[in-house]
C-alpha atoms as a PDB file:
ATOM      1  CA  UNK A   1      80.707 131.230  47.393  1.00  0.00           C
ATOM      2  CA  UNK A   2      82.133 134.566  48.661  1.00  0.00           C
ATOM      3  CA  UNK A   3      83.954 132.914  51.866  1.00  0.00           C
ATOM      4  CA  UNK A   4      85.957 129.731  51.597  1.00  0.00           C
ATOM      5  CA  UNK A   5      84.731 126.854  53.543  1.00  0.00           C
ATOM      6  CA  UNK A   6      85.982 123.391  53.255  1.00  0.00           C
ATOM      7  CA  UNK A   7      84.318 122.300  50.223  1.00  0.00           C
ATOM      8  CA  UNK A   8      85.138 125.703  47.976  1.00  0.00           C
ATOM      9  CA  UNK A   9      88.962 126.304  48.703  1.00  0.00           C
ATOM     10  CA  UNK A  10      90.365 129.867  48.786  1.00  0.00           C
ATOM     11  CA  UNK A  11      91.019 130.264  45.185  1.00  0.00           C
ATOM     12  CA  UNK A  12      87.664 129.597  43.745  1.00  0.00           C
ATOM     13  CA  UNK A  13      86.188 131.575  46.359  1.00  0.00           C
ATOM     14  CA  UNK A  14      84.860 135.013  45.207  1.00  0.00           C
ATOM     15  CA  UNK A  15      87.018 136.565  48.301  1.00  0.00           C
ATOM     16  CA  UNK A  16      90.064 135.064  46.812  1.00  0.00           C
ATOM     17  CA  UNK A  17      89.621 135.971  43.090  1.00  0.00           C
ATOM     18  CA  UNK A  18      89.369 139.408  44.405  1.00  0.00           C
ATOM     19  CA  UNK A  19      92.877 139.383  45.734  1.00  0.00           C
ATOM     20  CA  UNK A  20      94.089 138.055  42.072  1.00  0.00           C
ATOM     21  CA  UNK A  21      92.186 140.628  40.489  1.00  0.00           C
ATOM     22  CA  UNK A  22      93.933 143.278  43.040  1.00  0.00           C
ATOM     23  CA  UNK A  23      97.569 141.830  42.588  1.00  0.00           C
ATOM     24  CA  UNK A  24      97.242 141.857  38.567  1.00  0.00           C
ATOM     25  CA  UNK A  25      95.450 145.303  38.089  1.00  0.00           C
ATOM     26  CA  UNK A  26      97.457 147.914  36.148  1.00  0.00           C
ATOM     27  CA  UNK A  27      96.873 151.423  35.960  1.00  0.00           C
ATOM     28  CA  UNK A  28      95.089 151.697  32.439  1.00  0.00           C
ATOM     29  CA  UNK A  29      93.374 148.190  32.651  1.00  0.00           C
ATOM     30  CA  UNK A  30      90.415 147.480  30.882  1.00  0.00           C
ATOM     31  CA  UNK A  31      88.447 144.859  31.938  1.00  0.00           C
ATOM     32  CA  UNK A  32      89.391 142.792  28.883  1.00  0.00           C
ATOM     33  CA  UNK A  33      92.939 143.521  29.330  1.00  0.00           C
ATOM     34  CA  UNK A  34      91.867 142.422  32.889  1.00  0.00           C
ATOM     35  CA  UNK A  35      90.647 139.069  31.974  1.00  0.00           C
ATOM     36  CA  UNK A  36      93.579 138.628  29.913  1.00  0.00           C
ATOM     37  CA  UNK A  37      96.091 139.006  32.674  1.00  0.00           C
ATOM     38  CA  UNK A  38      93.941 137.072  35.353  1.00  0.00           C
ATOM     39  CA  UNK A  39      93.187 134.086  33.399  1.00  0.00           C
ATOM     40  CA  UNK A  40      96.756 133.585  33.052  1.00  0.00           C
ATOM     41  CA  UNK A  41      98.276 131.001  34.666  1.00  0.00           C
ATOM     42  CA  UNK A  42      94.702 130.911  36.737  1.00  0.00           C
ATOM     43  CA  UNK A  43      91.618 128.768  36.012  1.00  0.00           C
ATOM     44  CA  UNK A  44      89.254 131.117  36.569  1.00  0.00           C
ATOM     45  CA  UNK A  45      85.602 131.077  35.143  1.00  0.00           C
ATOM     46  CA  UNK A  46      84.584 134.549  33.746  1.00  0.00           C
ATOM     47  CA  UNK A  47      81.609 134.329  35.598  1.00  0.00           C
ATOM     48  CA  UNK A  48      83.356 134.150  38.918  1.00  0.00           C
ATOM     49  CA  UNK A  49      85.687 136.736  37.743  1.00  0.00           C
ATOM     50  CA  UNK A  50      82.780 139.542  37.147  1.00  0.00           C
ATOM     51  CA  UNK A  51      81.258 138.112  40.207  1.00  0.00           C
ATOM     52  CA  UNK A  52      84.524 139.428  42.203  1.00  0.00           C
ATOM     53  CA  UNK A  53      84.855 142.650  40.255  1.00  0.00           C
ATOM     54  CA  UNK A  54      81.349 143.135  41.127  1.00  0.00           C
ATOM     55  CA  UNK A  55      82.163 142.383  44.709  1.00  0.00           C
ATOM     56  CA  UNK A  56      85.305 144.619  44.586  1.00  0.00           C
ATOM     57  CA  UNK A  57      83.008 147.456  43.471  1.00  0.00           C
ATOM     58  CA  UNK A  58      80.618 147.391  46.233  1.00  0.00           C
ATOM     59  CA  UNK A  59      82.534 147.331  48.990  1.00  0.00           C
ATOM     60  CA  UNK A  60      84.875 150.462  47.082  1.00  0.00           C
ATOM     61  CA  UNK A  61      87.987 148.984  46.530  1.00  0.00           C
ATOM     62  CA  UNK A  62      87.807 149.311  42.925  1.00  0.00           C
ATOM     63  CA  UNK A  63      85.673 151.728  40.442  1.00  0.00           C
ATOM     64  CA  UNK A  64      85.137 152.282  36.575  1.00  0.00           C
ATOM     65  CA  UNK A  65      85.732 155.522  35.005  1.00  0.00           C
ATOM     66  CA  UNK A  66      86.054 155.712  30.831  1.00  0.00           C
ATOM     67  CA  UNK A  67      86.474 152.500  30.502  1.00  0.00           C
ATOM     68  CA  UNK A  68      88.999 151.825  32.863  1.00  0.00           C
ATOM     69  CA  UNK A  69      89.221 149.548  36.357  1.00  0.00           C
ATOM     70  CA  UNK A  70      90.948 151.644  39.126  1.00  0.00           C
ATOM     71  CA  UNK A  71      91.814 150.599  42.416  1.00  0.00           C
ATOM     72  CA  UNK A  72      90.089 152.605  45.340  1.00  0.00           C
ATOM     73  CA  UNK A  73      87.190 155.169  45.721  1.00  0.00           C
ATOM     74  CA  UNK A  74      85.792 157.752  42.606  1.00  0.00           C
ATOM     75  CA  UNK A  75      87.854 160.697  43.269  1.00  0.00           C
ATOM     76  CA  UNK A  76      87.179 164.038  42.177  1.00  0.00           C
ATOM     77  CA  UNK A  77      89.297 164.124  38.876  1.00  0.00           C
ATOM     78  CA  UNK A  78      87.451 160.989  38.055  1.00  0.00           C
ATOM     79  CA  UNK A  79      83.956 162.932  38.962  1.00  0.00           C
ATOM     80  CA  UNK A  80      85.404 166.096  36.963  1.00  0.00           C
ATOM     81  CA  UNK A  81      86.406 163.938  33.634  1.00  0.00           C
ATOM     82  CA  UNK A  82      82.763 162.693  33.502  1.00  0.00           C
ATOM     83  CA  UNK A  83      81.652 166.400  32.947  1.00  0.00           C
END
């Protein structure tokens, strides 16, 4: 499911949503706004597309900060704005 093999082709792996999700993130996207964009032009299931924002997450190549998705690590203003 993460990897694509040769039953589950690249762009229903989770791998593979995760570069859409990359390629279609904006700086002040909510994850809505997200969805919106994404399942444009895409047939993407929402589950598979929290799946790879949850993958995207963990390995720190996207984080969540006031209700926003940013690419890359926390960073201190993000840690600051929190309080």
């Amino acid at each position: 499911m993460l990897m694509p093999d040769k039953t589950l082709t690249l762009t229903n792996a989770i791998i593979g949503i995760g570069s859409v999700i990359l390629k279609a993130l904006g700086p002040n996207d909510t994850i809505s706004s997200l969805w919106s964009k994404v399942n444009k032009g895409n047939e993407i299931a929402f589950d598979r597309f929290t799946l790879a924002l949850d993958f995207l997450y963990v390995i720190k190549a996207i984080h969540y900060n006031d209700g926003l998705i940013k690419i890359g690590a926390v960073t201190d203003n993000d840690s600051k704005s929190k309080g």
